[in-house]
PDB file of N, CA and C in Angstrom:
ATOM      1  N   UNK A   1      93.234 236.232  74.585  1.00  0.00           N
ATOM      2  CA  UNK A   1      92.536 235.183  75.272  1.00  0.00           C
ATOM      3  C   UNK A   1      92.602 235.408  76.766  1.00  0.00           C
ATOM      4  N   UNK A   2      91.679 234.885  77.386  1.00  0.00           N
ATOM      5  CA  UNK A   2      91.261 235.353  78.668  1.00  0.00           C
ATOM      6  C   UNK A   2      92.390 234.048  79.707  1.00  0.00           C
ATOM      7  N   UNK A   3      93.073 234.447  80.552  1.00  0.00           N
ATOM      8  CA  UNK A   3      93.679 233.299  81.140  1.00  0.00           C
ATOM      9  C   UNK A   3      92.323 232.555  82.363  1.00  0.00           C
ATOM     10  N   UNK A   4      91.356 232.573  82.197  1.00  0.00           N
ATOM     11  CA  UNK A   4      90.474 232.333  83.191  1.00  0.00           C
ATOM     12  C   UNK A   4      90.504 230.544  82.531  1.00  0.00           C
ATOM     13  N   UNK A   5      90.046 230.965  81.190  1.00  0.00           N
ATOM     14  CA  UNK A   5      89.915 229.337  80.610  1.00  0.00           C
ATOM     15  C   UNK A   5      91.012 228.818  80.376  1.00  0.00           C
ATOM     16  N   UNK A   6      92.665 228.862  80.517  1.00  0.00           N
ATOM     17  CA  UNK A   6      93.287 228.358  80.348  1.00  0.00           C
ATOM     18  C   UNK A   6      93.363 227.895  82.131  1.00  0.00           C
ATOM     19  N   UNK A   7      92.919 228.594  82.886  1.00  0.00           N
ATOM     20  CA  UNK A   7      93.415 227.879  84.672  1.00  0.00           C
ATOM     21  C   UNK A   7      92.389 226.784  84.732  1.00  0.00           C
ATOM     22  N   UNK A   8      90.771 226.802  84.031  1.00  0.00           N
ATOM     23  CA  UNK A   8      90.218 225.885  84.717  1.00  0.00           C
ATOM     24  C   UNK A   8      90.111 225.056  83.217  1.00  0.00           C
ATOM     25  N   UNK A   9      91.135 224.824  82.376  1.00  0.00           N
ATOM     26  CA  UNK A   9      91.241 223.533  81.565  1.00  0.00           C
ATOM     27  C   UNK A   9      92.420 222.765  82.301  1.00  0.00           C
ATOM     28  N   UNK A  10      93.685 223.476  82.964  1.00  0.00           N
ATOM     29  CA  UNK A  10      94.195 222.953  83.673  1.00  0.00           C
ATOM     30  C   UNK A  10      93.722 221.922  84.584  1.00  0.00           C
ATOM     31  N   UNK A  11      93.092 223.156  85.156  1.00  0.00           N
ATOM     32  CA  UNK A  11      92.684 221.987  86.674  1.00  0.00           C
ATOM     33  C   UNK A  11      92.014 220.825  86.192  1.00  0.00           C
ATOM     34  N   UNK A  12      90.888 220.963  84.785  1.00  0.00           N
ATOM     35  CA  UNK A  12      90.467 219.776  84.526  1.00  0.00           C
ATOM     36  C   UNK A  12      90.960 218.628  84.088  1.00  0.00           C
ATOM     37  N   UNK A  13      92.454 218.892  83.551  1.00  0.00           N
ATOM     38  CA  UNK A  13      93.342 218.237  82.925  1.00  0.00           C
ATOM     39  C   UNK A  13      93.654 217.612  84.115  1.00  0.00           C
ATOM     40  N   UNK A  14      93.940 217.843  85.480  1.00  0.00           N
ATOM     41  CA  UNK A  14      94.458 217.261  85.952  1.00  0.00           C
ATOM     42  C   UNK A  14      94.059 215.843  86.852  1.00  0.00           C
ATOM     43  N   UNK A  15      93.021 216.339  86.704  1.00  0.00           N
ATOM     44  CA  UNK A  15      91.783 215.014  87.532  1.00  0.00           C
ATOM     45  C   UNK A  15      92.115 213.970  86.686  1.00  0.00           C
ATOM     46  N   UNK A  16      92.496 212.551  87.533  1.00  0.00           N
ATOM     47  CA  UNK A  16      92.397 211.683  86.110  1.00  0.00           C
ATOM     48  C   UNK A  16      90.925 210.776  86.515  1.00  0.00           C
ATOM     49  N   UNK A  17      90.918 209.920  84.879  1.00  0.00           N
ATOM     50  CA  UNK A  17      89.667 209.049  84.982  1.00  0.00           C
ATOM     51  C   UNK A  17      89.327 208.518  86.071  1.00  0.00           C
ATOM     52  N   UNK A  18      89.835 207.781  86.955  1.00  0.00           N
ATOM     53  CA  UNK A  18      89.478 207.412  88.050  1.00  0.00           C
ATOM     54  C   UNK A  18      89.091 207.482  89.310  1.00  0.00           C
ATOM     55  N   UNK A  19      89.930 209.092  89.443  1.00  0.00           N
ATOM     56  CA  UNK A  19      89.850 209.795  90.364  1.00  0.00           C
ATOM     57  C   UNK A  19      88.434 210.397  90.288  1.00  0.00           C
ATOM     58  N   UNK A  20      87.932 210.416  88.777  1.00  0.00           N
ATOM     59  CA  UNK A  20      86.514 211.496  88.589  1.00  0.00           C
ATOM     60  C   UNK A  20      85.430 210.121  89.305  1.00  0.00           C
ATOM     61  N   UNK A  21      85.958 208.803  88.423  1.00  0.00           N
ATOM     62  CA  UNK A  21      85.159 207.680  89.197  1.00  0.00           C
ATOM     63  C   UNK A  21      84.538 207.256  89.921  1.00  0.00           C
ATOM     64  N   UNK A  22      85.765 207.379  91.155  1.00  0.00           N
ATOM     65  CA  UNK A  22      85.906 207.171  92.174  1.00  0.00           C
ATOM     66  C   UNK A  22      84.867 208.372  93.203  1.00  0.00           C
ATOM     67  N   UNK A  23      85.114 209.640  92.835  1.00  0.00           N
ATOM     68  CA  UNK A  23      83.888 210.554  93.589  1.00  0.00           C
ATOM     69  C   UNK A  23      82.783 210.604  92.875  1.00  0.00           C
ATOM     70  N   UNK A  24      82.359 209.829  91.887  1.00  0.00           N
ATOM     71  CA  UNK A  24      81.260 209.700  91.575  1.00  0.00           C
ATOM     72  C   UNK A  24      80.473 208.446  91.702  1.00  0.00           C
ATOM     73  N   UNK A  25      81.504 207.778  92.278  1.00  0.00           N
ATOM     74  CA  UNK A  25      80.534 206.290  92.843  1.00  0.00           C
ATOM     75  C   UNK A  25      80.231 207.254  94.082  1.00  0.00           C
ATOM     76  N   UNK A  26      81.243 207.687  95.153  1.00  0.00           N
ATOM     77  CA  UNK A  26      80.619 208.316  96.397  1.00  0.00           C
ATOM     78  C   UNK A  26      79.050 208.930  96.464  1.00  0.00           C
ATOM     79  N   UNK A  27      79.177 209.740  95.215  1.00  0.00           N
ATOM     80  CA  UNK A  27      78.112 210.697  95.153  1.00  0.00           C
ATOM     81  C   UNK A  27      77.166 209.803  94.979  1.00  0.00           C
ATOM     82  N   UNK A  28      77.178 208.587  94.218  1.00  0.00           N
ATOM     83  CA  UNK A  28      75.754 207.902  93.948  1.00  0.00           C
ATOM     84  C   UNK A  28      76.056 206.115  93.747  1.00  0.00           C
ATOM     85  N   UNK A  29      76.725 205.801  94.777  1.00  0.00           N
ATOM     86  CA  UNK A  29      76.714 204.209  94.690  1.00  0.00           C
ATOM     87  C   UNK A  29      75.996 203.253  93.984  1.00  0.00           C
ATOM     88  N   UNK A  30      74.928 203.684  93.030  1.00  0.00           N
ATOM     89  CA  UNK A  30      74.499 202.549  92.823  1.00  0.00           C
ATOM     90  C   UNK A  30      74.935 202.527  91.193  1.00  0.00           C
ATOM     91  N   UNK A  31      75.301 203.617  90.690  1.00  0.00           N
ATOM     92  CA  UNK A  31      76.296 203.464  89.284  1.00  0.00           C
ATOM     93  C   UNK A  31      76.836 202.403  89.049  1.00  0.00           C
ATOM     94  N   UNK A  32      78.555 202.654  89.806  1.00  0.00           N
ATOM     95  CA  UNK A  32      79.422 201.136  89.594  1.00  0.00           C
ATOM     96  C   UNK A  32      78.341 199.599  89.827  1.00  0.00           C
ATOM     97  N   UNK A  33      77.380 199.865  90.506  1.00  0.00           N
ATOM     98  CA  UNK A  33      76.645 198.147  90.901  1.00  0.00           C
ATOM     99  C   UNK A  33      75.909 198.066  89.548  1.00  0.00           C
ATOM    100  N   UNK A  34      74.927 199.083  88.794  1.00  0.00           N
ATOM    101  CA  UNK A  34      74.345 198.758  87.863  1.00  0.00           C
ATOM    102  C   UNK A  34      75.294 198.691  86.641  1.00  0.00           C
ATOM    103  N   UNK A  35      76.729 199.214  86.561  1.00  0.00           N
ATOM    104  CA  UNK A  35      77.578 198.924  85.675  1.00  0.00           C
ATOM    105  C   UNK A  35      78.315 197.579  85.938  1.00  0.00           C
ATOM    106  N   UNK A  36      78.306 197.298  86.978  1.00  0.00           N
ATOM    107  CA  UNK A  36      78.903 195.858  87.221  1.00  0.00           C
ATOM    108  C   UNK A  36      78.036 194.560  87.006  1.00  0.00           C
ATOM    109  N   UNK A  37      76.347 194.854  86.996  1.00  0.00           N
ATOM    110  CA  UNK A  37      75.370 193.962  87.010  1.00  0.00           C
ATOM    111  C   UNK A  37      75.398 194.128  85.518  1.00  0.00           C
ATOM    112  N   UNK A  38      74.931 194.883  84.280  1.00  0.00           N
ATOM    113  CA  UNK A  38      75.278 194.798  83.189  1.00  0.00           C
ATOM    114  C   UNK A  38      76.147 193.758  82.527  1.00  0.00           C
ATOM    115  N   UNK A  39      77.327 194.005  82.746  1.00  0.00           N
ATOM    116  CA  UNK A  39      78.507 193.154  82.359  1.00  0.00           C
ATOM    117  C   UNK A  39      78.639 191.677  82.741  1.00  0.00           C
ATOM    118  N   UNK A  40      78.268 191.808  84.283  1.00  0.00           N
ATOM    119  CA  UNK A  40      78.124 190.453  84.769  1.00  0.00           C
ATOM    120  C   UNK A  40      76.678 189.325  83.582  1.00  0.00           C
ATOM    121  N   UNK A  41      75.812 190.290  83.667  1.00  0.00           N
ATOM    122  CA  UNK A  41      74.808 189.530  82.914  1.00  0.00           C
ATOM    123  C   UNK A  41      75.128 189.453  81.494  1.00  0.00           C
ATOM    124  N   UNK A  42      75.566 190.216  80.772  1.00  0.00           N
ATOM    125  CA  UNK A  42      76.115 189.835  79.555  1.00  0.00           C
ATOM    126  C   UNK A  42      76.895 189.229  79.437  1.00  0.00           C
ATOM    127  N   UNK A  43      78.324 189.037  80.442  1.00  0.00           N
ATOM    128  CA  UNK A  43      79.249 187.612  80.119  1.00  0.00           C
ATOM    129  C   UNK A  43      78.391 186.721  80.125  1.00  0.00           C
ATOM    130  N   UNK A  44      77.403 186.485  81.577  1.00  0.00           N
ATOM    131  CA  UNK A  44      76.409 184.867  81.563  1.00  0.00           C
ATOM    132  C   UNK A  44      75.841 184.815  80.340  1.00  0.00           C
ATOM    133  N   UNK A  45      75.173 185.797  79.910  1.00  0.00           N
ATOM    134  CA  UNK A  45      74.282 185.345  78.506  1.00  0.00           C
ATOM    135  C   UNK A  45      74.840 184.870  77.412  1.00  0.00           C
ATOM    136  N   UNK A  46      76.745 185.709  77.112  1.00  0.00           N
ATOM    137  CA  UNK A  46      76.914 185.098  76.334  1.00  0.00           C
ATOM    138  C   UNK A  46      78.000 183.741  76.245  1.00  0.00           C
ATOM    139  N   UNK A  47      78.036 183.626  77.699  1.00  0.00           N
ATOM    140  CA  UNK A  47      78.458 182.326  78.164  1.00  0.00           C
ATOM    141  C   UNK A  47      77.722 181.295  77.391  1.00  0.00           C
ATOM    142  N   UNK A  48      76.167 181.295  78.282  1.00  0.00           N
ATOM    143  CA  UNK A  48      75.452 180.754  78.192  1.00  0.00           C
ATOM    144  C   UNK A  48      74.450 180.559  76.929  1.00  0.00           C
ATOM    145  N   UNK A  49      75.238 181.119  75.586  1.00  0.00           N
ATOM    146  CA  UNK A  49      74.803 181.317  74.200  1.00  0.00           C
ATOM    147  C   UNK A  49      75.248 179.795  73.740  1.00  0.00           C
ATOM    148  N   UNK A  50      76.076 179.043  73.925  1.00  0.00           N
ATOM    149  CA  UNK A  50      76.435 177.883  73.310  1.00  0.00           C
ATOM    150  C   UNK A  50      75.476 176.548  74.126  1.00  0.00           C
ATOM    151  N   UNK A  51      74.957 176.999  74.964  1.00  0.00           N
ATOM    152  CA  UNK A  51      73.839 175.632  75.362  1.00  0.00           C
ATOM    153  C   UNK A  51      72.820 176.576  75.486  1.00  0.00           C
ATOM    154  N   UNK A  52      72.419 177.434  74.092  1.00  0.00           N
ATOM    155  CA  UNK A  52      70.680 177.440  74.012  1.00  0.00           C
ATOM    156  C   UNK A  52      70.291 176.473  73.656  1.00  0.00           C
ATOM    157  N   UNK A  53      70.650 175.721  73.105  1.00  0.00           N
ATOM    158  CA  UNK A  53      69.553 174.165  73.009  1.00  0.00           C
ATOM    159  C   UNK A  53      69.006 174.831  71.474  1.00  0.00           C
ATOM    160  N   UNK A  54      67.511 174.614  71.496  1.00  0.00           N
ATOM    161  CA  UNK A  54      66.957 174.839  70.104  1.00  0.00           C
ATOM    162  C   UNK A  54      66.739 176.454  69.680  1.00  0.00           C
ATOM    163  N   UNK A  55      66.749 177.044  70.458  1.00  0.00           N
ATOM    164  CA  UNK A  55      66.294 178.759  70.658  1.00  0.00           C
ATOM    165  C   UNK A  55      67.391 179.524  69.658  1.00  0.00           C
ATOM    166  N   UNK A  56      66.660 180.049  69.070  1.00  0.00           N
ATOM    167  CA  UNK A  56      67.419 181.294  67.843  1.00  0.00           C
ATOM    168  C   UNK A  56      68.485 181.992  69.005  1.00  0.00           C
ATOM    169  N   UNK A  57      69.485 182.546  67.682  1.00  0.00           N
ATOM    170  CA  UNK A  57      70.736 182.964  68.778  1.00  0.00           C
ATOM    171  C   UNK A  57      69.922 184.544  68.827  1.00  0.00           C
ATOM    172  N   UNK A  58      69.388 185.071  68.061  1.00  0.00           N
ATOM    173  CA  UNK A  58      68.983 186.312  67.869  1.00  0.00           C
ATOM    174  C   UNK A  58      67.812 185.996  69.158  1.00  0.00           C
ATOM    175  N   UNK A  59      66.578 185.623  69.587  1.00  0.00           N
ATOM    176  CA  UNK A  59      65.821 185.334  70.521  1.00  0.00           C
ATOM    177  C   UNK A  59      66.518 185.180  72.079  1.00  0.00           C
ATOM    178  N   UNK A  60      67.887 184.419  72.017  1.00  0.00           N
ATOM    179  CA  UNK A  60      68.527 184.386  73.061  1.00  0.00           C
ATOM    180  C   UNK A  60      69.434 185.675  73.370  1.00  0.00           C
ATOM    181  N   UNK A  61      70.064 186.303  72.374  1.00  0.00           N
ATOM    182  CA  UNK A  61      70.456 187.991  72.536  1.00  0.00           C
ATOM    183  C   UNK A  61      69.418 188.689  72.852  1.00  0.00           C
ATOM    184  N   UNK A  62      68.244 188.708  72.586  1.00  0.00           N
ATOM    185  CA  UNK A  62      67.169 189.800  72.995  1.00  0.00           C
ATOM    186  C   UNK A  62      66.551 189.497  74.596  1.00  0.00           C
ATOM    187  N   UNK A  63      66.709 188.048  74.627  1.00  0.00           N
ATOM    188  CA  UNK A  63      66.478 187.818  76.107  1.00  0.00           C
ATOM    189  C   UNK A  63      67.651 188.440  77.692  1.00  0.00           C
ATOM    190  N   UNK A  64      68.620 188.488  76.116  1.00  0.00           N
ATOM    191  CA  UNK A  64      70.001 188.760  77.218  1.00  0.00           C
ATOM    192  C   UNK A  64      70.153 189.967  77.372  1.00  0.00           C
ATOM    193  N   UNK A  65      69.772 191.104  76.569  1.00  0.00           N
ATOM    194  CA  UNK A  65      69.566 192.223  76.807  1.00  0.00           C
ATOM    195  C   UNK A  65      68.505 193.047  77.387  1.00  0.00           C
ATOM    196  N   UNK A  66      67.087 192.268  77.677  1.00  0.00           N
ATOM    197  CA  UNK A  66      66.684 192.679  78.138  1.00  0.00           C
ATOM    198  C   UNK A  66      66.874 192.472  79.937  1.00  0.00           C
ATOM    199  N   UNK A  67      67.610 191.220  80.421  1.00  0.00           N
ATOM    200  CA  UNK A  67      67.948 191.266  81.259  1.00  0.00           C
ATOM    201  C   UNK A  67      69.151 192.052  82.061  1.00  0.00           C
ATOM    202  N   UNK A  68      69.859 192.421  81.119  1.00  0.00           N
ATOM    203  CA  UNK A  68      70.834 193.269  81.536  1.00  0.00           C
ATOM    204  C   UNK A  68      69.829 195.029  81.651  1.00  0.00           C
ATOM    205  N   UNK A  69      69.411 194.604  80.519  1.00  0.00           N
ATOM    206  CA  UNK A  69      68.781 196.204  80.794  1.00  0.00           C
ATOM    207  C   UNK A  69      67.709 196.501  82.088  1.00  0.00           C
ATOM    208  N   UNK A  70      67.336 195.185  82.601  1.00  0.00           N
ATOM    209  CA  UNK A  70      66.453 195.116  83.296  1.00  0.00           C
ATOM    210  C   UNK A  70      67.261 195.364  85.111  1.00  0.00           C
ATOM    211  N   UNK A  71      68.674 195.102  85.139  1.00  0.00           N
ATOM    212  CA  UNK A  71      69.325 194.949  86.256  1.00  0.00           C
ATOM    213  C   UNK A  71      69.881 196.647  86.110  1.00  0.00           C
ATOM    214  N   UNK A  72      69.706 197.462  84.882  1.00  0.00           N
ATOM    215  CA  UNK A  72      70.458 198.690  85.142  1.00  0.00           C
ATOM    216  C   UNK A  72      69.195 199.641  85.444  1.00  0.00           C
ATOM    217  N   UNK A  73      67.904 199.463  85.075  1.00  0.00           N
ATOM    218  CA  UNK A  73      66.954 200.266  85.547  1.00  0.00           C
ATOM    219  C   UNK A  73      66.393 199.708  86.882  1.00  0.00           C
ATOM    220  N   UNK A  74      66.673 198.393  87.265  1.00  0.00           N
ATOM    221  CA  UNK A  74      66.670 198.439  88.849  1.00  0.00           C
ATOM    222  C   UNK A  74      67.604 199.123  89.648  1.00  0.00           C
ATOM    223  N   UNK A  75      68.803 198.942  89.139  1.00  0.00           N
ATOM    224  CA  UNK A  75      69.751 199.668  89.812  1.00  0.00           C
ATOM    225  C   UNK A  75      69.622 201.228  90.267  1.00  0.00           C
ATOM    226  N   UNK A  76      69.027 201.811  88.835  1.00  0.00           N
ATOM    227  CA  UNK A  76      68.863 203.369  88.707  1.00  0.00           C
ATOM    228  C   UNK A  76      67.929 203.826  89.377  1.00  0.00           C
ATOM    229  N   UNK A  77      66.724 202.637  89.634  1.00  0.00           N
ATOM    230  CA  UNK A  77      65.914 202.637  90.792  1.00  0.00           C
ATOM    231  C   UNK A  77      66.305 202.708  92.418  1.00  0.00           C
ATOM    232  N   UNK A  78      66.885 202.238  92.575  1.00  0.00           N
ATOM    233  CA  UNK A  78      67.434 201.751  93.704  1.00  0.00           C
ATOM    234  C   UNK A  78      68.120 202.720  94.039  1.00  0.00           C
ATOM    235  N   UNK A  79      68.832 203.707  93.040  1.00  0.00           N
ATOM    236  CA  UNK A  79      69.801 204.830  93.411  1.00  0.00           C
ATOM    237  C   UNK A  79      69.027 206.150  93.917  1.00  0.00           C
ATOM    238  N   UNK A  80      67.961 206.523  93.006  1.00  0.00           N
ATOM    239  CA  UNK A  80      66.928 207.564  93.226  1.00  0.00           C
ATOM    240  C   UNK A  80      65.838 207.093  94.401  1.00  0.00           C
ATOM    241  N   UNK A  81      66.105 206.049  94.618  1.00  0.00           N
ATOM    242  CA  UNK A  81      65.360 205.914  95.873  1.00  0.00           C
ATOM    243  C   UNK A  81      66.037 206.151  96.921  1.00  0.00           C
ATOM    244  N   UNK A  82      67.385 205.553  96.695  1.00  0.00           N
ATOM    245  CA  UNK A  82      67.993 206.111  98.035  1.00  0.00           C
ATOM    246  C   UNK A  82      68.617 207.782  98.304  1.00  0.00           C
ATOM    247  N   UNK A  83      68.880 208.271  96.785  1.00  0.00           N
ATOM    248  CA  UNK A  83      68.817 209.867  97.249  1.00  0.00           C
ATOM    249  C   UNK A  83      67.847 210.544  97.571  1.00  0.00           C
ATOM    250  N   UNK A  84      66.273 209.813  97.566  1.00  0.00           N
ATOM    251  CA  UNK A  84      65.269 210.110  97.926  1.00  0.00           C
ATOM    252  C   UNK A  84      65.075 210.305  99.273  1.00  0.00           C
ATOM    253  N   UNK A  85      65.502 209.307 100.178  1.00  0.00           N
ATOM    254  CA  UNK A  85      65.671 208.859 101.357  1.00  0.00           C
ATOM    255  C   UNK A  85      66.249 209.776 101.997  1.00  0.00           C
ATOM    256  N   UNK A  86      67.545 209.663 101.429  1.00  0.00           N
ATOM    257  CA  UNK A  86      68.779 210.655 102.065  1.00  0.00           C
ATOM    258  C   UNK A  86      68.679 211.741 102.101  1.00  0.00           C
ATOM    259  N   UNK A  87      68.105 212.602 100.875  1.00  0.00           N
ATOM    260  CA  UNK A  87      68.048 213.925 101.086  1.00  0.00           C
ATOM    261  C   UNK A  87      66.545 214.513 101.718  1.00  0.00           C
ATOM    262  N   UNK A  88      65.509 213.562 101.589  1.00  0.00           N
ATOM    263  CA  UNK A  88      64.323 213.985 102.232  1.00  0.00           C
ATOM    264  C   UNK A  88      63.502 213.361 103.652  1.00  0.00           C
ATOM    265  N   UNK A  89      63.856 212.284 103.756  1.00  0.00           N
ATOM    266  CA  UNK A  89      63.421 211.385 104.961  1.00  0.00           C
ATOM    267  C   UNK A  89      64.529 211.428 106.354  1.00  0.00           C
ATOM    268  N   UNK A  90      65.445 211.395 105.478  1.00  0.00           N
ATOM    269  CA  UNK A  90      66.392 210.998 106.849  1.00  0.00           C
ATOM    270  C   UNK A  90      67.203 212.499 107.112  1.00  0.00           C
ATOM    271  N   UNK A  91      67.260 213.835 106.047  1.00  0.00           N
ATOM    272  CA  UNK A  91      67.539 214.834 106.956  1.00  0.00           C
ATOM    273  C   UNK A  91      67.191 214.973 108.334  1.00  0.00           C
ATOM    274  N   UNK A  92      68.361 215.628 108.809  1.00  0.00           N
ATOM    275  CA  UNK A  92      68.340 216.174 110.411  1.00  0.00           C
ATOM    276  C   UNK A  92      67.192 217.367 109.954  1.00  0.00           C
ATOM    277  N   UNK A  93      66.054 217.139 110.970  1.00  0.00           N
ATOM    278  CA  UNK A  93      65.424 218.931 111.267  1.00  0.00           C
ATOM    279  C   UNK A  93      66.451 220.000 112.152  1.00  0.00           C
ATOM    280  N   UNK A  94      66.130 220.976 111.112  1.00  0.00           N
ATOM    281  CA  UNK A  94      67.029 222.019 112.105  1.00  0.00           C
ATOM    282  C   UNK A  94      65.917 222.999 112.697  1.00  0.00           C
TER     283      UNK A  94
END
């Protein structure tokens, strides 16, 4: 066996979860917000599952997911727009 793949399973071993996290919100900030808007909207929905009033619980889950899904493709929007920005508008000319 080649020791090449035993040095870089190491090194990968050594990164932990958070640390990978953590430079990957850097790289693209709008991840953690559309993972945090997700969650946030699914606690409300299913907060807010015991005063649907007359509305099917199944009608009120599909409403709740599409709103969550609706805050993570804004988000994902919002992210590619701004690496859009960053890497093409607002470069320095050299």
């Amino acid at each position: 066996m080649s020791s090449d793949s035993e040095v870089s399973y190491s090194s990968t071993v050594e990164e932990s979860g958070s640390s990978k996290f953590i430079k990957k919100s850097k790289e693209s900030p709008f991840v953690p917000i559309g993972i945090a808007g997700f969650l946030a909207v699914a606690a409300y929905g299913i907060y807010k599952a015991r005063q649907r009033g007359d509305t099917k619980l199944s009608v009120h889950l599909i409403h709740t997911r599409v709103a969550a899904q609706g805050f993570v493709v804004g988000a994902m929007t919002c992210g590619v727009a701004y690496a859009m920005l960053r890497e093409y508008w607002a470069k320095p000319k050299a």
